[in-house]
N, C-alpha and C. Protein backbone atom coordinates (compact mmCIF):
# COMPACT_ATOMS: atom_id res chain seq x y z
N UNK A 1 142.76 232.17 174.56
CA UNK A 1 143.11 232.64 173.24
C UNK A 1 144.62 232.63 173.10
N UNK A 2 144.99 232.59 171.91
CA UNK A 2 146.62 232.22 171.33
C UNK A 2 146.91 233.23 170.26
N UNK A 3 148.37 232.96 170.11
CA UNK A 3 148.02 233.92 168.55
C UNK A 3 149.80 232.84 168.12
N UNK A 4 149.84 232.61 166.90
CA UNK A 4 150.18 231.19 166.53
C UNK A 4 151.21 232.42 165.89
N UNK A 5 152.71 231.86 166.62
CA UNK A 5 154.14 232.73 166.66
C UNK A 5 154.99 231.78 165.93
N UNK A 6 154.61 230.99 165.32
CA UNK A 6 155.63 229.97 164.63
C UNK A 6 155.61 228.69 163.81
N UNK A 7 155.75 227.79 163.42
CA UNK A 7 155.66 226.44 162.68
C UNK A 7 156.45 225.57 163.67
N UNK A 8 156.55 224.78 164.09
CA UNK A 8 157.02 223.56 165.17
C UNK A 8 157.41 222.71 163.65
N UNK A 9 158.73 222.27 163.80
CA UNK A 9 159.29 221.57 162.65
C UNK A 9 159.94 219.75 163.57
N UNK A 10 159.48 218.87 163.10
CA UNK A 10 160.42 217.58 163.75
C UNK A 10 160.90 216.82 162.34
N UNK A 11 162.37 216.04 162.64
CA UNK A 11 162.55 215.75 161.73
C UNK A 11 161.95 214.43 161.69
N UNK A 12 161.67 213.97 163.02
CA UNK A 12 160.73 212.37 163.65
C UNK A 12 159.85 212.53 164.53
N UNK A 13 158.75 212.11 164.24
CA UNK A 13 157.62 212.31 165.34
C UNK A 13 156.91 211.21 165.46
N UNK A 14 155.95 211.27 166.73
CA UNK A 14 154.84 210.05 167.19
C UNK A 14 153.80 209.62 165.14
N UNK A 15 153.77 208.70 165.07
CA UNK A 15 153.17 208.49 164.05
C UNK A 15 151.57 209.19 163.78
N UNK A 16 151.22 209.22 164.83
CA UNK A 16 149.79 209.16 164.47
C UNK A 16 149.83 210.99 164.88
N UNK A 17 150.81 211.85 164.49
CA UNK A 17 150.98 213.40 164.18
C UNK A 17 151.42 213.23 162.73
N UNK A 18 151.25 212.07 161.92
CA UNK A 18 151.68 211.97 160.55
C UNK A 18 150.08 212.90 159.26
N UNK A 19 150.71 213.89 158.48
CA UNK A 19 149.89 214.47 157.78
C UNK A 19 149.20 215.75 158.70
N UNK A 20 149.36 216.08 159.86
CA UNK A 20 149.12 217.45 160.70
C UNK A 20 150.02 218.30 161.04
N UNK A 21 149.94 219.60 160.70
CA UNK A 21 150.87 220.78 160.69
C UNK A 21 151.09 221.15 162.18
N UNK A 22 151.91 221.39 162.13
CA UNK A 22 151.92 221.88 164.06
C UNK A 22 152.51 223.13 164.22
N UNK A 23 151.71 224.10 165.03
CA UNK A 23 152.25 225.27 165.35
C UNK A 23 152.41 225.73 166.27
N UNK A 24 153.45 226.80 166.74
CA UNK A 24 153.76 227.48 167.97
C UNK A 24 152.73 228.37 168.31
N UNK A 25 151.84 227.80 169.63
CA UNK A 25 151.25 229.38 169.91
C UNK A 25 151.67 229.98 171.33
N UNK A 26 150.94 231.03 171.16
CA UNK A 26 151.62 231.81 172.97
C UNK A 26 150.52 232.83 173.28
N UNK A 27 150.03 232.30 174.46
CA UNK A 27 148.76 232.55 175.32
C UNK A 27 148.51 233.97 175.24
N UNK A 28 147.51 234.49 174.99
CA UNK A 28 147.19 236.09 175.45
C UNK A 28 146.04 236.55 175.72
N UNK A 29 145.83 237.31 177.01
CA UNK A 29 145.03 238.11 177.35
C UNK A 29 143.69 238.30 176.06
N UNK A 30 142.37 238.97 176.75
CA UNK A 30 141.66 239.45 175.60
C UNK A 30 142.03 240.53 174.90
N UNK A 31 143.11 241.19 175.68
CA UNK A 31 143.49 242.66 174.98
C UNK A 31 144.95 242.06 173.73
N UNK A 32 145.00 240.74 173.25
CA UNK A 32 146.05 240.60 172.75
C UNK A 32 147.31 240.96 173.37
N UNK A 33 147.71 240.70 174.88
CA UNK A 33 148.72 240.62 175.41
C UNK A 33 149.37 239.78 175.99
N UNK A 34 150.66 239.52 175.87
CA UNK A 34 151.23 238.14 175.89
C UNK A 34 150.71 237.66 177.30
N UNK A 35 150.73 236.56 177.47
CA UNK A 35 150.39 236.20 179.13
C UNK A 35 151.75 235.36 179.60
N UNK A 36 152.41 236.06 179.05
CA UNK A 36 154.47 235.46 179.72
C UNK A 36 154.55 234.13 179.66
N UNK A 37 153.46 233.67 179.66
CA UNK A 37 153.82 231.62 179.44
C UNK A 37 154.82 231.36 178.48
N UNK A 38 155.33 230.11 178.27
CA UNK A 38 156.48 229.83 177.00
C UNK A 38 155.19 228.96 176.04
N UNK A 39 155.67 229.46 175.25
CA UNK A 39 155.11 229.14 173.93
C UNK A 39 154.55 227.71 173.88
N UNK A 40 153.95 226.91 173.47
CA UNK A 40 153.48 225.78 172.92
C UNK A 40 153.10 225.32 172.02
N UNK A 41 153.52 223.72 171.59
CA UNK A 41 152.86 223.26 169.85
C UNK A 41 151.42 222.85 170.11
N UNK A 42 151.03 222.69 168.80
CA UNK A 42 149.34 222.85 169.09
C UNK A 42 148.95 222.27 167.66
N UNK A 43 148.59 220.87 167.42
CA UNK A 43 148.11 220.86 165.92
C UNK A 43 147.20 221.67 165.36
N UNK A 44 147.22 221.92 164.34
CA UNK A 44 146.35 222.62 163.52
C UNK A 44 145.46 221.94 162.39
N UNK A 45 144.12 222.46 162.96
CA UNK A 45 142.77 221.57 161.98
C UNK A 45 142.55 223.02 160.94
N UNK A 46 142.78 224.02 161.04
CA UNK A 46 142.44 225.26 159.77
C UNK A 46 142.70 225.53 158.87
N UNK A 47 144.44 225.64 159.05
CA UNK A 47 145.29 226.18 157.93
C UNK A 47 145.44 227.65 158.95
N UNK A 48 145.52 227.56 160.39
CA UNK A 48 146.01 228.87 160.65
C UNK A 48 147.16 229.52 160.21
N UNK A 49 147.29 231.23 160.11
CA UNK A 49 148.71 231.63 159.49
C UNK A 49 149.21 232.31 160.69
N UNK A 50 150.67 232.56 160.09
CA UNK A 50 151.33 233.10 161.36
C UNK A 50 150.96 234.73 161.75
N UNK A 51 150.94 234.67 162.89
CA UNK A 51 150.46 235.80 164.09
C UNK A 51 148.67 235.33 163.75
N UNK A 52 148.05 234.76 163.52
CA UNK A 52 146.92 234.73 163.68
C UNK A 52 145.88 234.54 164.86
N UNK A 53 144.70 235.10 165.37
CA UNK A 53 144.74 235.04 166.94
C UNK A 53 143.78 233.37 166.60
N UNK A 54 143.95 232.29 167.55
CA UNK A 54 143.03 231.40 167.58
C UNK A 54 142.67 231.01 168.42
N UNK A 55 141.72 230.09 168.92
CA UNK A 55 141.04 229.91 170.09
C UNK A 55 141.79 227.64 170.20
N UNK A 56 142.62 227.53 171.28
CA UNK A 56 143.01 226.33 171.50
C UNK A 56 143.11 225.53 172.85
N UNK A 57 142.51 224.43 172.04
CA UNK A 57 141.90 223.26 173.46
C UNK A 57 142.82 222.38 174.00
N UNK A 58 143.24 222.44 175.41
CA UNK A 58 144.50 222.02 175.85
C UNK A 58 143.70 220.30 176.28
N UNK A 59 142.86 219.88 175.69
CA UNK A 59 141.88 218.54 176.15
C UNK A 59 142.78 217.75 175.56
N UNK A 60 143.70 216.70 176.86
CA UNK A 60 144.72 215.65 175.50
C UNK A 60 143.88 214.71 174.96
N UNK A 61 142.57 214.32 175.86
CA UNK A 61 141.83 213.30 175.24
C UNK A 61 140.68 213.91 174.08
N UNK A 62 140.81 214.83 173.69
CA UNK A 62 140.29 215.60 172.53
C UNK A 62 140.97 215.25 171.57
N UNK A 63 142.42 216.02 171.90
CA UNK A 63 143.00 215.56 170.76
C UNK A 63 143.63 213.96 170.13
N UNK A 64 143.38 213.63 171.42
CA UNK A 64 143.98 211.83 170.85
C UNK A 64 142.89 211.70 170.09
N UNK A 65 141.78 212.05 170.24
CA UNK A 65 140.50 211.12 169.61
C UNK A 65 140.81 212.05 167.92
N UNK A 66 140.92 213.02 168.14
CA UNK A 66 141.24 213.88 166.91
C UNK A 66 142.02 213.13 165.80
N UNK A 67 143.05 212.08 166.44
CA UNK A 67 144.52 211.85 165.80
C UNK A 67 143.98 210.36 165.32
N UNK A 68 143.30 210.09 166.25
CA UNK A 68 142.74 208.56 166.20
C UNK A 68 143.93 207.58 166.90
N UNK A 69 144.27 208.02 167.56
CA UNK A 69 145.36 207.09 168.98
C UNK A 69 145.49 207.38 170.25
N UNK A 70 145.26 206.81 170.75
CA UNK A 70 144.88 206.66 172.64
C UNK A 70 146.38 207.14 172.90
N UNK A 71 147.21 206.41 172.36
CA UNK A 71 148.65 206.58 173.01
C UNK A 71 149.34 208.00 172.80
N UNK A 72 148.77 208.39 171.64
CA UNK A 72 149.65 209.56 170.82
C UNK A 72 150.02 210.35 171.83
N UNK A 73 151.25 211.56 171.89
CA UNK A 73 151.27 212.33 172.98
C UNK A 73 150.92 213.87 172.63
N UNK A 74 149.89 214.00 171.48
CA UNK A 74 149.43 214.79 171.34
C UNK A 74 148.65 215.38 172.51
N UNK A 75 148.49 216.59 173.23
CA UNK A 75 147.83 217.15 174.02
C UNK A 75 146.68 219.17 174.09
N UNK A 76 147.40 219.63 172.51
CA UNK A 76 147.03 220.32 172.27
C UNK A 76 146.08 220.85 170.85
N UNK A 77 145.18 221.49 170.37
CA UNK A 77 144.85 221.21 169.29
C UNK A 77 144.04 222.85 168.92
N UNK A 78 144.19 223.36 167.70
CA UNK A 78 143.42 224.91 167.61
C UNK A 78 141.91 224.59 167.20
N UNK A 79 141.36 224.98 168.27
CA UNK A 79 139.91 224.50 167.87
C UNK A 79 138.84 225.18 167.14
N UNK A 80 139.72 227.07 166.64
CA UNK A 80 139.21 227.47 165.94
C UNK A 80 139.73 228.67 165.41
N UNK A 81 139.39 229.50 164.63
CA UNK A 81 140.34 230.77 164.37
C UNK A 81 139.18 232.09 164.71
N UNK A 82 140.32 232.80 165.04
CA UNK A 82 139.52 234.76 165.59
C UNK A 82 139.55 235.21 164.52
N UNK A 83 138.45 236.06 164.25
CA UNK A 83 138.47 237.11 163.08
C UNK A 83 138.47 238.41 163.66
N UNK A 84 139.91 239.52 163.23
CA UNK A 84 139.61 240.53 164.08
C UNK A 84 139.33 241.00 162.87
């Protein structure tokens, strides 16, 4: 589980991240506690908002297939959102 701490902004990116929002998340416990890791981008399939808790799949070959490019260096992706 994540809870999505930011917007990831590029002014140039891999093409095939063209039209997907990308956001900062940062790992936490089930009790909603940080798990000290550094943060990571993570496309977003929801429309998650910020501090929202979500559930994200670190599968890079998930998400390439997601993007539709083998090469892309996409590796992260929110595979769903928490409702507290």
């Amino acid at each position: 589980m994540c809870r999505v701490v930011g917007n990831a902004v590029a002014t140039h990116s891999h093409p095939s991240l063209k039209g997907f929002s990308m956001l900062l998340c940062r790992q936490e416990n089930s009790n909603g506690e940080s798990s000290g890791a550094p943060p990571f981008v993570a496309i977003d399939l929801f429309g998650a908002a910020l501090h929202q808790r979500v559930f994200v799949s670190t599968d890079g070959i998930g998400a390439r297939g997601i993007v539709d490019d083998q090469s892309s260096p996409v590796r992260n992706y929110i595979q769903g959102l928490i409702d507290e």
